[in-house]
Every structure is written in structure tokens, then in C-alpha cells.
Protein backbone atom coordinates (compact mmCIF):
# COMPACT_ATOMS: atom_id res chain seq x y z
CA UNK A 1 5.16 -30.32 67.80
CA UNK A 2 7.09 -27.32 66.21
CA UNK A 3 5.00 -24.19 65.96
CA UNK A 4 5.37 -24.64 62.13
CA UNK A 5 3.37 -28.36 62.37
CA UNK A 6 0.64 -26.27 64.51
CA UNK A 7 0.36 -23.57 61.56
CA UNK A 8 -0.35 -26.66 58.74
CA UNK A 9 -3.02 -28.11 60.49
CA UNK A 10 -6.45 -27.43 59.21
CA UNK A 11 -8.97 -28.31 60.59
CA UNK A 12 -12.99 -28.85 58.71
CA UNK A 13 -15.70 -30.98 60.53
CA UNK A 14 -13.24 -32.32 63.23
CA UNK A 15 -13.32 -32.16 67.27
CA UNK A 16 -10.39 -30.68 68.45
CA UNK A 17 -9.08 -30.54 72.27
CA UNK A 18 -6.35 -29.76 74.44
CA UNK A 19 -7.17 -31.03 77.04
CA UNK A 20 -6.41 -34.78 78.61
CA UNK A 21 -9.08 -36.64 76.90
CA UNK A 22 -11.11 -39.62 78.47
CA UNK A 23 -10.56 -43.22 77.69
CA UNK A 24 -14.44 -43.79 76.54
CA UNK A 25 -14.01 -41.00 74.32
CA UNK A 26 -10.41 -42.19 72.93
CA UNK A 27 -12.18 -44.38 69.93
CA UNK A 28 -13.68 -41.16 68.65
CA UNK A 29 -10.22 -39.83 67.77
CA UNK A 30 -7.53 -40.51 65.39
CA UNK A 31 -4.34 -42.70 66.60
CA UNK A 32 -1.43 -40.48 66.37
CA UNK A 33 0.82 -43.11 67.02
CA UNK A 34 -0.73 -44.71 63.28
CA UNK A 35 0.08 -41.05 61.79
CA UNK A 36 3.36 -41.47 62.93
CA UNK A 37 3.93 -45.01 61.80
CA UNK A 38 2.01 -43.66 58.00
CA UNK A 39 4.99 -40.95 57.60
CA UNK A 40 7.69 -43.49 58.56
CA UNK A 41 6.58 -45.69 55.79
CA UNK A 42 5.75 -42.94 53.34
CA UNK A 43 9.17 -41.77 53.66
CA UNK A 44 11.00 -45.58 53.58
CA UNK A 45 8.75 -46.25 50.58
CA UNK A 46 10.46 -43.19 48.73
CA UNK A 47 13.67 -44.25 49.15
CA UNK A 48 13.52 -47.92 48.98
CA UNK A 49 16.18 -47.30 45.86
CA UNK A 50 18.93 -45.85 48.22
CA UNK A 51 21.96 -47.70 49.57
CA UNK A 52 22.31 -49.11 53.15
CA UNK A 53 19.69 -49.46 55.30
CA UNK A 54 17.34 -46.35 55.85
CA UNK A 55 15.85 -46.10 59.02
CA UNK A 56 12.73 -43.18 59.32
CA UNK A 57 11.85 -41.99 62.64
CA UNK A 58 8.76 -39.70 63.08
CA UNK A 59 9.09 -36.61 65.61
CA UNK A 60 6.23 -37.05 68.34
CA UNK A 61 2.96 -35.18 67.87
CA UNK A 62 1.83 -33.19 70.73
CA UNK A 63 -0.22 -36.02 73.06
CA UNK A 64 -2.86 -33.22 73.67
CA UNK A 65 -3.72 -33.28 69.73
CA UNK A 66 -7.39 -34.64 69.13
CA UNK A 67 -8.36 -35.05 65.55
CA UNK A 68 -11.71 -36.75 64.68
CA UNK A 69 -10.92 -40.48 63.56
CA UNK A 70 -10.76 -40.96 60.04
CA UNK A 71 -13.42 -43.21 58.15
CA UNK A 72 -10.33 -45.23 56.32
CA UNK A 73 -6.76 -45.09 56.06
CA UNK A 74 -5.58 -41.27 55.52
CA UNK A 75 -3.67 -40.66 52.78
CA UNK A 76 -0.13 -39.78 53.23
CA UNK A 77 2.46 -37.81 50.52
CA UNK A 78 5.10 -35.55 50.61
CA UNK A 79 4.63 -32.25 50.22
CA UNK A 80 5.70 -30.57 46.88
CA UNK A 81 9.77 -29.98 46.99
CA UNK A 82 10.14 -32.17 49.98
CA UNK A 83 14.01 -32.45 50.76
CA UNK A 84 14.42 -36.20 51.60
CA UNK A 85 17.73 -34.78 53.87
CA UNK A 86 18.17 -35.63 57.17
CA UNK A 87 15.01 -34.28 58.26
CA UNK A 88 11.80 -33.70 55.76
CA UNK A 89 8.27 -33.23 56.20
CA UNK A 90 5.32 -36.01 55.63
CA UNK A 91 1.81 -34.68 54.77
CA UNK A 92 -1.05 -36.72 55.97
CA UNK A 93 -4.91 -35.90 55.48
CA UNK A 94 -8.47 -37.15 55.77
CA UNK A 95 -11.19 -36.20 53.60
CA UNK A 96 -13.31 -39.54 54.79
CA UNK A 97 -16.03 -38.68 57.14
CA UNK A 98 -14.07 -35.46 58.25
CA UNK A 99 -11.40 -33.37 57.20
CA UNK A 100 -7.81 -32.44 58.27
CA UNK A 101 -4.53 -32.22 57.42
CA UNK A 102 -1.22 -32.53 59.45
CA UNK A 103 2.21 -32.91 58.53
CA UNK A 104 4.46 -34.79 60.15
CA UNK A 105 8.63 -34.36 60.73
CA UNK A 106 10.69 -37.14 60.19
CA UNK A 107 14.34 -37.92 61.23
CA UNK A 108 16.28 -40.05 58.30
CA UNK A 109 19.32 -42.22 59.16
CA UNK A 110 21.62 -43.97 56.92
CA UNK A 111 23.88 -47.55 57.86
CA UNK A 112 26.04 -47.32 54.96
CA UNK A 113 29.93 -47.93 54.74
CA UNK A 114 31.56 -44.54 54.48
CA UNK A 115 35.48 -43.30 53.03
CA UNK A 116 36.62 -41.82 56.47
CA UNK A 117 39.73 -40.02 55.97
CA UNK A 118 42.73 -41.57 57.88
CA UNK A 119 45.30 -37.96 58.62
CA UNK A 120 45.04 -34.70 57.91
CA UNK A 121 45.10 -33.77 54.34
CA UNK A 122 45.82 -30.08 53.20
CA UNK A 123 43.76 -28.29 50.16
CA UNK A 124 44.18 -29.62 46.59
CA UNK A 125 45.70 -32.74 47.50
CA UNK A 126 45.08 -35.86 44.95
CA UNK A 127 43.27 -38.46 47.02
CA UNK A 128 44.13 -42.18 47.05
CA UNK A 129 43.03 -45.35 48.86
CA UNK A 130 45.80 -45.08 51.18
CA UNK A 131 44.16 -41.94 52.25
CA UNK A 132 40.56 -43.25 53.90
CA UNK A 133 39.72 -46.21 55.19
CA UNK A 134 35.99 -47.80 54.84
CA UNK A 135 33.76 -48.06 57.76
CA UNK A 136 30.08 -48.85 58.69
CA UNK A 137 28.90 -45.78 60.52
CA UNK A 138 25.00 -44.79 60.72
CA UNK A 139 24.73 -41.44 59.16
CA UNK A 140 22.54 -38.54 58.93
CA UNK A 141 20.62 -39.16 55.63
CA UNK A 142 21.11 -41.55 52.68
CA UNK A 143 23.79 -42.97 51.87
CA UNK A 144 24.51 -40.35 48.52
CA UNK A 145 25.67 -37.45 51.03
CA UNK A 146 28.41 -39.68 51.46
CA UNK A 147 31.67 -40.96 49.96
CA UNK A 148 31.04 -45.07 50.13
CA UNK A 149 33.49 -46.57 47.21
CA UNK A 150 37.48 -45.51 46.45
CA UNK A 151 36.45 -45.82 43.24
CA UNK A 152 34.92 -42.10 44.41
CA UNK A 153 38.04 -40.95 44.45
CA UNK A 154 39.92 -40.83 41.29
CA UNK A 155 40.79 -37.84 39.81
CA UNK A 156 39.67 -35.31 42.89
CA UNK A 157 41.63 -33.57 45.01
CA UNK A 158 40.78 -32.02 48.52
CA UNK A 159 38.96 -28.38 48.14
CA UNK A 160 39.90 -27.74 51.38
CA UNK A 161 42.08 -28.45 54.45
CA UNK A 162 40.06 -31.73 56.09
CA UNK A 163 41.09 -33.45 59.25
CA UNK A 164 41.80 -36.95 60.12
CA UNK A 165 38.13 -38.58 60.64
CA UNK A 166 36.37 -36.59 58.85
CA UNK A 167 33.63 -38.74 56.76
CA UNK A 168 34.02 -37.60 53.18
CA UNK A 169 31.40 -35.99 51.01
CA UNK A 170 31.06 -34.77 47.66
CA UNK A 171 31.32 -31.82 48.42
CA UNK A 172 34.84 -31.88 49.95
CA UNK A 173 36.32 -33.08 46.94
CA UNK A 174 37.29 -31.36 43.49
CA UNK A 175 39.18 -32.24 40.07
CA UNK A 176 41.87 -32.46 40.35
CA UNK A 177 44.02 -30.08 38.23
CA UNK A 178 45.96 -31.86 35.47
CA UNK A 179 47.62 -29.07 33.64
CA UNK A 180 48.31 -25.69 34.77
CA UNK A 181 48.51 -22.65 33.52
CA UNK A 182 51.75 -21.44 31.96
CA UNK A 183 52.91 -24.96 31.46
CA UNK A 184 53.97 -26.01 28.27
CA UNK A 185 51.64 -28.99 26.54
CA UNK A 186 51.75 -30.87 23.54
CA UNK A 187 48.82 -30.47 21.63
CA UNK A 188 47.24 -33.60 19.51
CA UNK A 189 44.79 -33.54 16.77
CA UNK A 190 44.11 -36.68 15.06
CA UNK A 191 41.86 -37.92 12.52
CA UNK A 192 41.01 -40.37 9.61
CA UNK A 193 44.84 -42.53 11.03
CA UNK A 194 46.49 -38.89 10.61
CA UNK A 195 48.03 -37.43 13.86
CA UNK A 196 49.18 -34.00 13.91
CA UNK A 197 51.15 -32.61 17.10
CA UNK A 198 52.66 -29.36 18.50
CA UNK A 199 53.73 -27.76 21.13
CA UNK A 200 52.00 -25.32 23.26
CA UNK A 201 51.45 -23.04 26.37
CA UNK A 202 48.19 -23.86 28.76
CA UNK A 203 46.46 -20.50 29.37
CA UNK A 204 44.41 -21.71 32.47
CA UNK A 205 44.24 -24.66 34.49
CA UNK A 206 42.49 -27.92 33.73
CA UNK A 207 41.07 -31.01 34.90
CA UNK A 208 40.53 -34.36 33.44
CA UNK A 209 38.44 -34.11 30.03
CA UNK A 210 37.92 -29.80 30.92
CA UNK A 211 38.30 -27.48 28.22
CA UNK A 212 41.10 -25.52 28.60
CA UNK A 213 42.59 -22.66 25.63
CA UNK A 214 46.40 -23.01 24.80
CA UNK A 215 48.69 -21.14 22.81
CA UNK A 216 51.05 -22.11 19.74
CA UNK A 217 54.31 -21.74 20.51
CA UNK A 218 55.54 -21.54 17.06
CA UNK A 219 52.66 -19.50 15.80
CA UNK A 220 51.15 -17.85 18.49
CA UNK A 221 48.07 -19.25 17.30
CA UNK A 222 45.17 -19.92 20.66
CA UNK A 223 43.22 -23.44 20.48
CA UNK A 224 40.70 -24.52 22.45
CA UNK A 225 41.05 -28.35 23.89
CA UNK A 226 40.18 -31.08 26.16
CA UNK A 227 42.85 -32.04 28.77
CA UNK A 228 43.71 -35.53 28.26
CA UNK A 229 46.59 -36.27 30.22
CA UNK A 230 48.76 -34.21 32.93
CA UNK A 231 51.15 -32.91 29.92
CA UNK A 232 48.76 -33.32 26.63
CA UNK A 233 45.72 -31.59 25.16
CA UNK A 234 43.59 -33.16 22.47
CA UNK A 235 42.28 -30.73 19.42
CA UNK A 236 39.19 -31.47 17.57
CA UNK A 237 40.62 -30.91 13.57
């Protein structure tokens, strides 16, 4: 038990011991081994929803740990702003026939098929299928830290080096950058069956539906616009 777990235990009406306690008087304390198995299930329950098979694994209570046996079930929850990450905390308590509260830690594990990236790739590199390859691997935490689908993949880029292996996550990828800045665009505006188009200079970069401003190259004129293509920009008229 982590000297945090010690500090959230509170104790009220309840017979507490560390020392090796006696088998007669073993009834008259609470199983910790049930505690364990509540904050597995409390945590499997939250995120029966998630992809792959979650697997919950309680970290062991201190064996010296007597708490007065509960007159029930105790009631489990998570704590308020519990991070359901690799790791989060489990709250149980009694407040039948005696009082306490303990919380538990619990390990989270993910089978899940992941995109694992096949070679090296370099920063802002467009990412393809021919790029990963899918594979069943049991990962820290759901399933949503990861990359699972190609689908995932279209229109992001790499936001940083990566090397071959590496299991990819959201946050390795990035749009990828359609249009950049200082290249000329043609600008389209349509509306009502009437299309109006001109061409233009890109005054930043832009990604896939971003707003990006661009300049008239006939009247100097700046527009802003959504990037709609790798070479057009659509105007609202």
C-alpha cells in the first residue's frame, strides 16, 4: 500500500491492527481480497463501452490491514476526476455497522488491435496504410490511447520523427498541411448555381477544412477561407 492509500483511510468505530491477526478473530474483519475484487469490477463496469477487452487488476492492500467487517456490501465509486488511464484510484466505504473508507489502485490493460508503424518515418510525413501494420498487442489502458483503424490515418502527418515499432497514438499524429504559405491558390466562391473564381496567394499554412487568409493577386484584396483541396480555397460570398 502506497503511503498515499494509508493517508485516505479513515477510520470511525472500526478495530484496526498491525499486527498478524488470529484465525478465530479473522470473521470479525473485512476481506480485503473482496475490496480488491469490488474495485476491479467498479472499474470494468465504467468502461464496459470501450473497445477490446479491458482487464482491471487491483494493487494488493497491505495483509497487516484490519478493518471491522462491514454489515453489507460496501459501496464502491470513483473518486471525483478519476483518470480511467493506466492506473486510477477506486474508493470503497462502509457506513453499515461501522465506518471507513479506503481507496484502492488499480492497474488497467487493454487487448485491442493497434496501427504499429512498420520503418522509421521522419516529422510531417503524410501517413498511409503501407506505413503500419495492425496487430493485437495488450496495452496500457483502453483501447482510445491508441491508433486501432487506417481509417485513423487520413489526412495526418507525423508531428515528429517516430521509429519503426512504435504503436501509434493520437498524439503522434497532426494535419496534415494542404496548402502552404506563399503558394499561389485559386480561390472559389459559389452560390445560388453561380461560381466565381480567382487567383490568390496563401498567407499561412493550412490543413484540410482550416481557415486560412489569402491574398488577391489582382487586387490585393485579403479573404479569409476554408482549405478545400491541396491547391484551392473555398470563400463564403
Amino acid at each position: 500500500m502506497t503511503t498515499l492509500q494509508k493517508a485516505l483511510i479513515f477510520f470511525s468505530a472500526v478495530i484496526v491492527s498491525l499486527h498478524p491477526q488470529s484465525a478465530a478473530a479473522a470473521d470479525t474483519y473485512q476481506s480485503l481480497a473482496e475490496l480488491q475484487t469490488l474495485a476491479e469490477q467498479q472499474v470494468l463496469a465504467a468502461v464496459s463501452s470501450s473497445p477490446g477487452k479491458v482487464h482491471a487488476k487491483a494493487e494488493p492492500l497491505d495483509p497487516r490491514l484490519h478493518l471491522a467487517a462491514c454489515n453489507g456490501k460496501p459501496e464502491v465509486f470513483l473518486p471525483s476526476g478519476a483518470n480511467l488511464g493506466s492506473r486510477t484510484t477506486v474508493g470503497v466505504r462502509c457506513n453499515n455497522g461501522t465506518q471507513w473508507s479506503i481507496y484502492i489502485g488499480v492497474q488497467i490493460e487493454t487487448d485491442t488491435p493497434v496501427l504499429v508503424l512498420n520503418h522509421p518515418l521522419t516529422h510531417d510525413v503524410p501517413l498511409t496504410a503501407t506505413d503500419v501494420i495492425v496487430d493485437q498487442r495488450t496495452v496500457p489502458g483502453l483501447s482510445s490511447a491508441y491508433l486501432t483503424d487506417v481509417k485513423q490515418l487520413k489526412g495526418y502527418s507525423t508531428r515528429r520523427d517516430l521509429a519503426s515499432g512504435v504503436l501509434l497514438t493520437p498524439a503522434m499524429l497532426q494535419p496534415t498541411v494542404l496548402i502552404h504559405r506563399g503558394q499561389q491558390v485559386t480561390v472559389l466562391a459559389e452560390t445560388a448555381g453561380i461560381s466565381v473564381k480567382a487567383e490568390a496567394i496563401a498567407l499561412s499554412d493550412g490543413a484540410a477544412n482550416s481557415r486560412i487568409r489569402v491574398r488577391n493577386i489582382s487586387t490585393s484584396k485579403e479573404v479569409e477561407g476554408v482549405v478545400d483541396s491541396d491547391s484551392v480555397v473555398r470563400v463564403a460570398l
